[in-house]
Protein backbone atom coordinates (compact mmCIF):
# COMPACT_ATOMS: atom_id res chain seq x y z
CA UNK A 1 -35.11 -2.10 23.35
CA UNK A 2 -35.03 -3.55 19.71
CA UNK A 3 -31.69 -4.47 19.86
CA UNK A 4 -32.25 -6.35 22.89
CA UNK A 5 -35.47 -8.42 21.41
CA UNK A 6 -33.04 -8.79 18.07
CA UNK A 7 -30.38 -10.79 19.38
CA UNK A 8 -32.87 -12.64 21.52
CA UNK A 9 -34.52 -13.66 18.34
CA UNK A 10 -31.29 -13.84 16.55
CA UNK A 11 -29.55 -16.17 19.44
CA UNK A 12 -33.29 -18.63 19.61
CA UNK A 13 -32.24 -19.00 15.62
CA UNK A 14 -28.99 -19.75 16.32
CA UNK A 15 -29.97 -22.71 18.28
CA UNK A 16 -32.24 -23.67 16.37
CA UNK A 17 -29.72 -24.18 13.69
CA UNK A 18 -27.43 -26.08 15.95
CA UNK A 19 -29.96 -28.05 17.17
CA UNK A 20 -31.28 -29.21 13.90
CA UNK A 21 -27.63 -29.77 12.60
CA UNK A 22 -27.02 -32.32 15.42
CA UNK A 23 -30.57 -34.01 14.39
CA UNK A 24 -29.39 -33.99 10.72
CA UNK A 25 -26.15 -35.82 11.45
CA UNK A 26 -27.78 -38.62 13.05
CA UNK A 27 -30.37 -38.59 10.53
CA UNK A 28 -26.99 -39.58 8.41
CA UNK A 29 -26.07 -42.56 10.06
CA UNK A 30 -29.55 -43.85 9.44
CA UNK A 31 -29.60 -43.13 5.89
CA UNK A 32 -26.34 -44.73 5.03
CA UNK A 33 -27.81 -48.70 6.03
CA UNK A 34 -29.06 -50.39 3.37
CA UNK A 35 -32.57 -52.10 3.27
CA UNK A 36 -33.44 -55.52 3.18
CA UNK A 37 -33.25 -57.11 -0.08
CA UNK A 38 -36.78 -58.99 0.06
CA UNK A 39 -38.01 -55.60 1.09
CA UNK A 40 -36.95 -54.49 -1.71
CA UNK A 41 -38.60 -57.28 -3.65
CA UNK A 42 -41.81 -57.01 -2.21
CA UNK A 43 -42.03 -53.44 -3.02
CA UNK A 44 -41.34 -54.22 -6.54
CA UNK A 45 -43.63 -56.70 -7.06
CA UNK A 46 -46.37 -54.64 -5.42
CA UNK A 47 -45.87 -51.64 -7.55
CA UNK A 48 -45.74 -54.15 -10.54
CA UNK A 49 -49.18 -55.84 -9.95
CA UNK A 50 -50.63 -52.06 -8.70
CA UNK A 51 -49.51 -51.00 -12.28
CA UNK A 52 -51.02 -54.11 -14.25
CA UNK A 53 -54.00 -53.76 -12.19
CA UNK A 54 -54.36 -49.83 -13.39
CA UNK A 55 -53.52 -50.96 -17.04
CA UNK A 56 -56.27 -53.65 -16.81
CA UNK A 57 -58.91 -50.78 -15.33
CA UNK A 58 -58.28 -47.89 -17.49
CA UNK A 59 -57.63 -49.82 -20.73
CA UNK A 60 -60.14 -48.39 -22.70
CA UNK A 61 -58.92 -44.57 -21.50
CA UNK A 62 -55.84 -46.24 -22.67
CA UNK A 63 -56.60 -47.93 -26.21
CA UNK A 64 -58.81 -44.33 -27.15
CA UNK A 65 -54.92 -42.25 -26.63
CA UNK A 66 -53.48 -44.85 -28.72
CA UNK A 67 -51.21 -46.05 -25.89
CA UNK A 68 -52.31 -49.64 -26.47
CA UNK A 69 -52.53 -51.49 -29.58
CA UNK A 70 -53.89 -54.53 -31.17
CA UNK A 71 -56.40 -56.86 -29.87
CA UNK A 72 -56.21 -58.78 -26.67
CA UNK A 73 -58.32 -61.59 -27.34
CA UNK A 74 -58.48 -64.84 -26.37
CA UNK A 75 -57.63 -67.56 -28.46
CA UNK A 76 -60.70 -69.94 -29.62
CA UNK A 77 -59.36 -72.75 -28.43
CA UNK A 78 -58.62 -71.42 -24.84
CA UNK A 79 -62.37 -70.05 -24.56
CA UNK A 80 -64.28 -72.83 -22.81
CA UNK A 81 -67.62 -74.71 -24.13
């Protein structure tokens, strides 16, 4: 009786496997196109301006580890009346 259940389970596993391996292969194919190059670009300048932005927010956090130094002040001259 255990024998019987085993390769029942061991057969649904087996399938499993070979079903999987099919989806894998045309997984493949998908993977191997290239993307867009302005997607590209976009994403790049998104992560840039998200990372400028988190600079900007936690510059204090930043300046107190000693990961930023030097003042960032504005010149006199630039400052308005």
């Amino acid at each position: 009786m255990q024998r019987q259940s085993f390769l029942r389970l061991y057969a649904w596993v087996i399938s499993l496997h070979r079903a999987s391996r099919s989806r894998r292969s045309a997984q493949a194919t998908m993977i191997e196109t290239s993307a867009s190059p302005i997607l590209i670009f976009a994403a790049i300048a998104l992560f840039l301006v998200l990372a400028i932005l988190e600079i900007d927010l936690h510059r204090d956090e930043l300046r107190e580890l000693g990961l930023i130094v030097g003042e960032e002040s504005l010149a006199p001259s630039l400052v308005g009346p």
